[in-house]
N, C-alpha and C. Protein backbone atom coordinates (compact mmCIF):
# COMPACT_ATOMS: atom_id res chain seq x y z
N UNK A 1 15.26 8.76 0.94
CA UNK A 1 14.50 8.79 -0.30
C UNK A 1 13.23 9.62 -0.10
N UNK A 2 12.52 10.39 -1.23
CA UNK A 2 11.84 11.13 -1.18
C UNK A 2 10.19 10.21 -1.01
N UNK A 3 9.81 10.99 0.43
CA UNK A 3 8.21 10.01 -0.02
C UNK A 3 7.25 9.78 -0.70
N UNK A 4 7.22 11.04 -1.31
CA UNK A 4 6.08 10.79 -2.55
C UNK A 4 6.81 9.72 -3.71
N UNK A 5 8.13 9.53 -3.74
CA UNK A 5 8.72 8.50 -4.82
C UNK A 5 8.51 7.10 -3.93
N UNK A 6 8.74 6.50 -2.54
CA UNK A 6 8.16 5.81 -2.04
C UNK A 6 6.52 5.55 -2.51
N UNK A 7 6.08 5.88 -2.12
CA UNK A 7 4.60 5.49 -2.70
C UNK A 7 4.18 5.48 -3.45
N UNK A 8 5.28 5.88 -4.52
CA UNK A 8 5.02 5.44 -6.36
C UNK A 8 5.15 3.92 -6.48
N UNK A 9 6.31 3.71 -5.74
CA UNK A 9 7.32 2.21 -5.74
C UNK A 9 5.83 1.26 -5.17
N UNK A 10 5.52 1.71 -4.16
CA UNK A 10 4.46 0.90 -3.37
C UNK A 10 2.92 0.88 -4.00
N UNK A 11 2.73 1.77 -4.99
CA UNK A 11 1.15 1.43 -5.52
C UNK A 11 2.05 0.73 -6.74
N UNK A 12 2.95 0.82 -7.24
CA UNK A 12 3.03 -0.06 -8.50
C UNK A 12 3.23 -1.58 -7.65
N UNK A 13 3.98 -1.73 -6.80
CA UNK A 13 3.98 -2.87 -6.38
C UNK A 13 2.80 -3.89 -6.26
N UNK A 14 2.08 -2.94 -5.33
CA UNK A 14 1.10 -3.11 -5.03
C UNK A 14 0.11 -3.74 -6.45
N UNK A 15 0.24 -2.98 -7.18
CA UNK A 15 -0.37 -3.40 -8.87
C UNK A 15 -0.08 -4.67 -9.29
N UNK A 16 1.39 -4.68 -9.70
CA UNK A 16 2.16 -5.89 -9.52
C UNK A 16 1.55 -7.08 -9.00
N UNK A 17 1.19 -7.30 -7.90
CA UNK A 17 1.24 -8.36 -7.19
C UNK A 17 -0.66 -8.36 -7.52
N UNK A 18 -1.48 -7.88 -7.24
CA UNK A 18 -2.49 -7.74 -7.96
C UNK A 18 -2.66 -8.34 -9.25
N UNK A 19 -1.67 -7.91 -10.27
CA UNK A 19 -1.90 -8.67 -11.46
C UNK A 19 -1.55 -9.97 -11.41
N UNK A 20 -0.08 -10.22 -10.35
CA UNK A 20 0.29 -11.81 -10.21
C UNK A 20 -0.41 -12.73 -9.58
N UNK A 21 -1.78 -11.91 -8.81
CA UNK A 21 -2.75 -12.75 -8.12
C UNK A 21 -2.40 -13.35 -6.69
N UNK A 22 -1.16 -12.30 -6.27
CA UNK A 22 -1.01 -12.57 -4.99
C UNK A 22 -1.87 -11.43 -4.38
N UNK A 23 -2.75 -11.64 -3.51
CA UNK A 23 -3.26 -10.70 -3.39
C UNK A 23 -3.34 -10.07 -1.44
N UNK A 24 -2.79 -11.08 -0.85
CA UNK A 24 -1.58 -10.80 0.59
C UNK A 24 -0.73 -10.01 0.22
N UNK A 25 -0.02 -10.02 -0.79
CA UNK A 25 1.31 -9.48 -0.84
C UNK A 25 0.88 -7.54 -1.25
N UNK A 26 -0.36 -7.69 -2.03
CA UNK A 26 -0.67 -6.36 -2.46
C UNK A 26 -1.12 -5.95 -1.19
N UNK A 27 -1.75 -6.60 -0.28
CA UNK A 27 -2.43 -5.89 0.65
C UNK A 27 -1.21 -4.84 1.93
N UNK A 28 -0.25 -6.16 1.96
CA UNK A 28 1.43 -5.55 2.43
C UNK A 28 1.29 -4.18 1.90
N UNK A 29 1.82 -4.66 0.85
CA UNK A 29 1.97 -3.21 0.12
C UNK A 29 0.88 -2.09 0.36
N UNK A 30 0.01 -2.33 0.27
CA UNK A 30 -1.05 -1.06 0.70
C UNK A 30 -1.00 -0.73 1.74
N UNK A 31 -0.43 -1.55 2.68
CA UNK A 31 -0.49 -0.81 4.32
C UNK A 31 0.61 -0.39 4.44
N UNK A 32 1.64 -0.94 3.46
CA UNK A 32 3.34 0.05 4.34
C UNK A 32 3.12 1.26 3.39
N UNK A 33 2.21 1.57 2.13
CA UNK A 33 2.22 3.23 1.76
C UNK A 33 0.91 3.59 2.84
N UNK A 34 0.01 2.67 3.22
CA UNK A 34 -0.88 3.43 4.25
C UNK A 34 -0.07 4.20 5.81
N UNK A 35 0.79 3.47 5.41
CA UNK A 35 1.65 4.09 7.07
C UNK A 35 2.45 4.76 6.55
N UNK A 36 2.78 5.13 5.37
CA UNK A 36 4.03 6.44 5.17
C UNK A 36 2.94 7.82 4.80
N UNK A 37 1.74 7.44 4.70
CA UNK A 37 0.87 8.75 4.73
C UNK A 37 1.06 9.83 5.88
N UNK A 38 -0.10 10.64 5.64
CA UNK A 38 0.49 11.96 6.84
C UNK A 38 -0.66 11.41 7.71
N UNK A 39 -1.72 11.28 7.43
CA UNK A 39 -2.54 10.41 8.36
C UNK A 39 -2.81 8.71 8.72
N UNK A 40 -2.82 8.94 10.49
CA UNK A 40 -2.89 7.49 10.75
C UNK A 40 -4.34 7.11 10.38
N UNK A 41 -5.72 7.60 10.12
CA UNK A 41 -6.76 7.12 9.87
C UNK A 41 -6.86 6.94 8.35
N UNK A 42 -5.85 6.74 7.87
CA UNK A 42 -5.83 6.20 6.17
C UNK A 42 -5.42 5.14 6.23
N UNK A 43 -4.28 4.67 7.42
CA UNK A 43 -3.64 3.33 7.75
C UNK A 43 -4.94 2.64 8.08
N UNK A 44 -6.10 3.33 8.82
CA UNK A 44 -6.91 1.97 9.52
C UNK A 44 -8.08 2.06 8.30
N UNK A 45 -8.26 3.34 7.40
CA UNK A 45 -8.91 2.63 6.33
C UNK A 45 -8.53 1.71 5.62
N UNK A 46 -7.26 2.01 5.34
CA UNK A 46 -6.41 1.03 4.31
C UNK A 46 -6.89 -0.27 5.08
N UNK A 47 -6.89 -1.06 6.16
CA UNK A 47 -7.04 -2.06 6.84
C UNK A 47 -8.49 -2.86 6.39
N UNK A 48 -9.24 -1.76 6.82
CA UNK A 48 -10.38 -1.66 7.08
C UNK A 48 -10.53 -2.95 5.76
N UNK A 49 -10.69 -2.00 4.71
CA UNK A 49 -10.85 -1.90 3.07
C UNK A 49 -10.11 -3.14 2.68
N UNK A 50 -8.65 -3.62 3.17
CA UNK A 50 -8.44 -4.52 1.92
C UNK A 50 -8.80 -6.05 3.02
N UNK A 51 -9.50 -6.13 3.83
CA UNK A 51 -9.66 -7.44 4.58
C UNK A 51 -10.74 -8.09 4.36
């Protein structure tokens, strides 16, 4: 599957679960599109940021 369509799937998810007030489950989600990025220092912002 194409990655930029991956990380469509994963910020809506990510939204998703945000609006359902799970807000573990969004953070998931933000780190598995933080790790399909081209950079690994977006993964450890992504970290950084949602903890």
């Amino acid at each position: 599957m194409d990655q930029e369509a991956l990380l469509l799937m994963l910020s809506y998810i990510e939204a998703e679960c945000r609006r359902l007030g799970v807000p573990e489950a969004a953070r998931h989600a933000a780190l598995a599109a933080a790790a399909l990025s081209d950079s690994p220092s977006q993964v450890l912002a992504a970290t950084i940021t949602l903890q």
